[in-house]
C-alpha atoms as a PDB file:
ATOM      1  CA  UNK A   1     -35.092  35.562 -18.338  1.00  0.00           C
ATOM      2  CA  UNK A   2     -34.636  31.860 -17.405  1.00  0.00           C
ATOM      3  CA  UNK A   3     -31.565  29.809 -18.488  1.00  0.00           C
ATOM      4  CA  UNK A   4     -33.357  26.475 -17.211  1.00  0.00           C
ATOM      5  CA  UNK A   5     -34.106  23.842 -19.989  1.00  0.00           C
ATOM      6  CA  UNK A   6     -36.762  21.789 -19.478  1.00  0.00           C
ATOM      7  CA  UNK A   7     -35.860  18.348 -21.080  1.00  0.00           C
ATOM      8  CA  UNK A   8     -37.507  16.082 -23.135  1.00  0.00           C
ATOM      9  CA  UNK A   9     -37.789  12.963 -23.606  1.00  0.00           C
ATOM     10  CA  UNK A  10     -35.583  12.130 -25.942  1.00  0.00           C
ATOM     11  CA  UNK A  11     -32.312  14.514 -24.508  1.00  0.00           C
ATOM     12  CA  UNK A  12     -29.324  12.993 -23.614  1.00  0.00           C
ATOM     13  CA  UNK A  13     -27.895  13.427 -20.542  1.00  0.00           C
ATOM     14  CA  UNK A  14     -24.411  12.329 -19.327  1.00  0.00           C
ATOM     15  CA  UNK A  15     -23.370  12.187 -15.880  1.00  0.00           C
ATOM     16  CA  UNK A  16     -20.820  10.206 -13.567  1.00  0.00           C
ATOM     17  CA  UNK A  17     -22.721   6.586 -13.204  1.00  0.00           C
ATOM     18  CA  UNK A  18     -22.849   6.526  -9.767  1.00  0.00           C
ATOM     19  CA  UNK A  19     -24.522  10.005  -9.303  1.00  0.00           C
ATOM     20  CA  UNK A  20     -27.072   8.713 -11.582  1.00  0.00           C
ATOM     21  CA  UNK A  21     -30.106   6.973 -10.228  1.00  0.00           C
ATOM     22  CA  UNK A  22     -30.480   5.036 -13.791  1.00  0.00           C
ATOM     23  CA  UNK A  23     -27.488   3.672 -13.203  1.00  0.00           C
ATOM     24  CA  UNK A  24     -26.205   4.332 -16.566  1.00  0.00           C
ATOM     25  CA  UNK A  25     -23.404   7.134 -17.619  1.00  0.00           C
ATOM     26  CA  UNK A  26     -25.903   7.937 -20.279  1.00  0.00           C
ATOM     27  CA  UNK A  27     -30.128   8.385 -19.837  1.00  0.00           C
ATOM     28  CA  UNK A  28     -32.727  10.156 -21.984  1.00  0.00           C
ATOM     29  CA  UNK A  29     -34.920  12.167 -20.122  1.00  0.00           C
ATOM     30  CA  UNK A  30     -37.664   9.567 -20.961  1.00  0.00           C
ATOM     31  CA  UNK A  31     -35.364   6.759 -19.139  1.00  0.00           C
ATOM     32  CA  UNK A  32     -34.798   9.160 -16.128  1.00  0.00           C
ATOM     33  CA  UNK A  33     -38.506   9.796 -16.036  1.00  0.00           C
ATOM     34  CA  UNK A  34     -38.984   5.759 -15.845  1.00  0.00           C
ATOM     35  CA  UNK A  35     -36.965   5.527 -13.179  1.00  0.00           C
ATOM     36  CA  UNK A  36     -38.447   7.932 -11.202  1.00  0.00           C
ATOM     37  CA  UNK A  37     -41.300   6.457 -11.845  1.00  0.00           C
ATOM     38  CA  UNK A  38     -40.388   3.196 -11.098  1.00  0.00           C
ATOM     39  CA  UNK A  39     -39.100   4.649  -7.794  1.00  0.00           C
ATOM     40  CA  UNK A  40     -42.514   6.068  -6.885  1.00  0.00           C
ATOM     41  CA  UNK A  41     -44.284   2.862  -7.777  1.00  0.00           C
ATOM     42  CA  UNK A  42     -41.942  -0.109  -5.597  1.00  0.00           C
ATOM     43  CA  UNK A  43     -41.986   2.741  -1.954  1.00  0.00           C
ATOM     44  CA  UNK A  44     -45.613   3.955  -2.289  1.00  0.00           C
ATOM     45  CA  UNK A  45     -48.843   2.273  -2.439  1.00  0.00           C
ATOM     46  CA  UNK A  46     -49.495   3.670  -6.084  1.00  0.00           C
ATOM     47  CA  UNK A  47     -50.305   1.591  -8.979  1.00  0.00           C
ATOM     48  CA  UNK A  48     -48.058   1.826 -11.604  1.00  0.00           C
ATOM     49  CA  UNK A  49     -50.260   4.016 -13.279  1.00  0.00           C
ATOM     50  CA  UNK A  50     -50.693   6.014 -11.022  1.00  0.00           C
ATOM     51  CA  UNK A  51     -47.034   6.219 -10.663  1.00  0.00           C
ATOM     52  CA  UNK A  52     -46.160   7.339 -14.258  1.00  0.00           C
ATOM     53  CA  UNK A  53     -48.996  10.159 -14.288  1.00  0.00           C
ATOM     54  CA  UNK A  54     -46.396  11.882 -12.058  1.00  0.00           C
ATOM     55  CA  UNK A  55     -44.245  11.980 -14.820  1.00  0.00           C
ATOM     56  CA  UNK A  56     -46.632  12.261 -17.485  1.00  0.00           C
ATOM     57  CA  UNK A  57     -49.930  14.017 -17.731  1.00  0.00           C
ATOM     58  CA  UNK A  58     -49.717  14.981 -13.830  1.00  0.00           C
ATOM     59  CA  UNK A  59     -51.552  14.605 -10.819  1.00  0.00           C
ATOM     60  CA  UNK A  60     -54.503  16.337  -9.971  1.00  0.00           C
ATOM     61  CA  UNK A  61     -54.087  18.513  -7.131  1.00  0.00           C
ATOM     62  CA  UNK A  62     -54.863  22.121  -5.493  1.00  0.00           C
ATOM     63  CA  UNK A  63     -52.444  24.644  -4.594  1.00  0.00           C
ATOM     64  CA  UNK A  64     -52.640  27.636  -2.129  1.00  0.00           C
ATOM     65  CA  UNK A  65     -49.584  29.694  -2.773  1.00  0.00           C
ATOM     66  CA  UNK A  66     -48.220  31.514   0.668  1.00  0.00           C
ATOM     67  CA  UNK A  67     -48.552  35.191  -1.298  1.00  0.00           C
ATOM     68  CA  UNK A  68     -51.965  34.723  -1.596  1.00  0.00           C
ATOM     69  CA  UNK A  69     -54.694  34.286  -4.135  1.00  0.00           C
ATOM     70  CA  UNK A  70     -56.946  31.363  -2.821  1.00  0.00           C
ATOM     71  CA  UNK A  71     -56.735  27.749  -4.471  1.00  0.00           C
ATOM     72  CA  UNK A  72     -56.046  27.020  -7.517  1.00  0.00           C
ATOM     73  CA  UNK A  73     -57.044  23.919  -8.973  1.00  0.00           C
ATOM     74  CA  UNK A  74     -54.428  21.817 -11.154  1.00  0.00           C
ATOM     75  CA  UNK A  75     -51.859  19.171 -12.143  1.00  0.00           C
ATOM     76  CA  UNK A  76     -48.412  18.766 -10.894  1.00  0.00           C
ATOM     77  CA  UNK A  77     -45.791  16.398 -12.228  1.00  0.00           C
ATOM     78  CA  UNK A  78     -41.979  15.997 -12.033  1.00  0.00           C
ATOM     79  CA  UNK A  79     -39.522  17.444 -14.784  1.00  0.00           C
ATOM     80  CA  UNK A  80     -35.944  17.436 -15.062  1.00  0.00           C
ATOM     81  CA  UNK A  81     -34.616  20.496 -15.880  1.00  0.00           C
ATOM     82  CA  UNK A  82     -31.002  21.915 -16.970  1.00  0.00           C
ATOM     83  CA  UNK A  83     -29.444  24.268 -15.469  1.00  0.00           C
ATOM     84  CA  UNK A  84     -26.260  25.978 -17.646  1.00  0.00           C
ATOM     85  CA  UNK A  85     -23.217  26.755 -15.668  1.00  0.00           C
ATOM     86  CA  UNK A  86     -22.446  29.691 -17.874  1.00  0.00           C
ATOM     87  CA  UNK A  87     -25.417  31.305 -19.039  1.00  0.00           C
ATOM     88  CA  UNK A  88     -26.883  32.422 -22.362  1.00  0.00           C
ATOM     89  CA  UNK A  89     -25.113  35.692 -23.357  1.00  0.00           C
ATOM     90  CA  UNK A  90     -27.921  38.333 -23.637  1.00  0.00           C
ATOM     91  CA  UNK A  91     -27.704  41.261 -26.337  1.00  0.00           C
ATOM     92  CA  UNK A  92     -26.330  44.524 -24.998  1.00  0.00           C
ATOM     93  CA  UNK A  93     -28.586  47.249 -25.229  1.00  0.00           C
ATOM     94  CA  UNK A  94     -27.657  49.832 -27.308  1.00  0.00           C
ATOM     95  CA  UNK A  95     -27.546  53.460 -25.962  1.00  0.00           C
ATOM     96  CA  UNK A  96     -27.996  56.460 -28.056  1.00  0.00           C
ATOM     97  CA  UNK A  97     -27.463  59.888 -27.299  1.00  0.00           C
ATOM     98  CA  UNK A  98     -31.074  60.445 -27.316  1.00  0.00           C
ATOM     99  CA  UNK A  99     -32.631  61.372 -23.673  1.00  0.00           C
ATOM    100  CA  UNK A 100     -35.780  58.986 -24.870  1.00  0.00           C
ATOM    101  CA  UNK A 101     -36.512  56.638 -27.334  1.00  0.00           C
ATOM    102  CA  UNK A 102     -39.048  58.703 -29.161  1.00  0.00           C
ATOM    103  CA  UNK A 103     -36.319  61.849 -29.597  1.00  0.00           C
ATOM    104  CA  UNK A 104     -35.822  60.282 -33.103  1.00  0.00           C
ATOM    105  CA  UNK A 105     -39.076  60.032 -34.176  1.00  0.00           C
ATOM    106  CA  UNK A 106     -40.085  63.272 -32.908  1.00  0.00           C
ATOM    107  CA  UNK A 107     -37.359  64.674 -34.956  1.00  0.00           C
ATOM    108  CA  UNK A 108     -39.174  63.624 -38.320  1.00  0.00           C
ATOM    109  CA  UNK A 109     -42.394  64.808 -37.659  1.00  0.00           C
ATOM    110  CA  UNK A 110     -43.807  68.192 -38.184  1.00  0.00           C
ATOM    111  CA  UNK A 111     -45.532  69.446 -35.259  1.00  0.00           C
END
């Protein structure tokens, strides 16, 4: 299991200003996504548009992945994601003294 969070638009995040390309101490993920977008739009020869389907909808694309499978057709578009430096605590699994799971239920039947 993951402990990336994809973010929305309307998380917070909070970061030293100058490591942030928003230029703010503070951006949603909607105002980073405008940036970026923004970004893409004044070095490229995209349209605006064009630009924000990056972050939006997507692009329209193919993709051969190197482990195989042929092309697949599809979108791709940017998202910020979160990654926790101390992860989610899972559940511990419980042991029994059982040598399988089904030792207890074969215990209550009569066969």
């Amino acid at each position: 299991m993951s402990d990336q969070i994809i973010l929305s638009d309307e998380d917070v995040i909070s970061m030293a200003q100058d490591a942030n390309f928003a230029e703010a101490s503070t951006s949603t993920g909607e105002e980073l996504m405008e940036t970026v977008a923004n970004l893409v739009f004044q070095n490229t020869s995209l349209q605006q548009d064009e630009a924000l389907a990056w972050a939006a909808n997507g692009v329209n694309c193919k993709l051969l992945l190197a482990q195989g499978g042929g092309w697949q057709k599809g979108k791709i578009r940017i998202r910020f994601e979160f990654v926790p430096d101390k992860p989610t605590p899972t559940k511990p699994l419980i042991l029994t003294n059982s040598t399988s799971p089904l030792d207890d239920l074969r215990s209550h039947l009569e066969v």
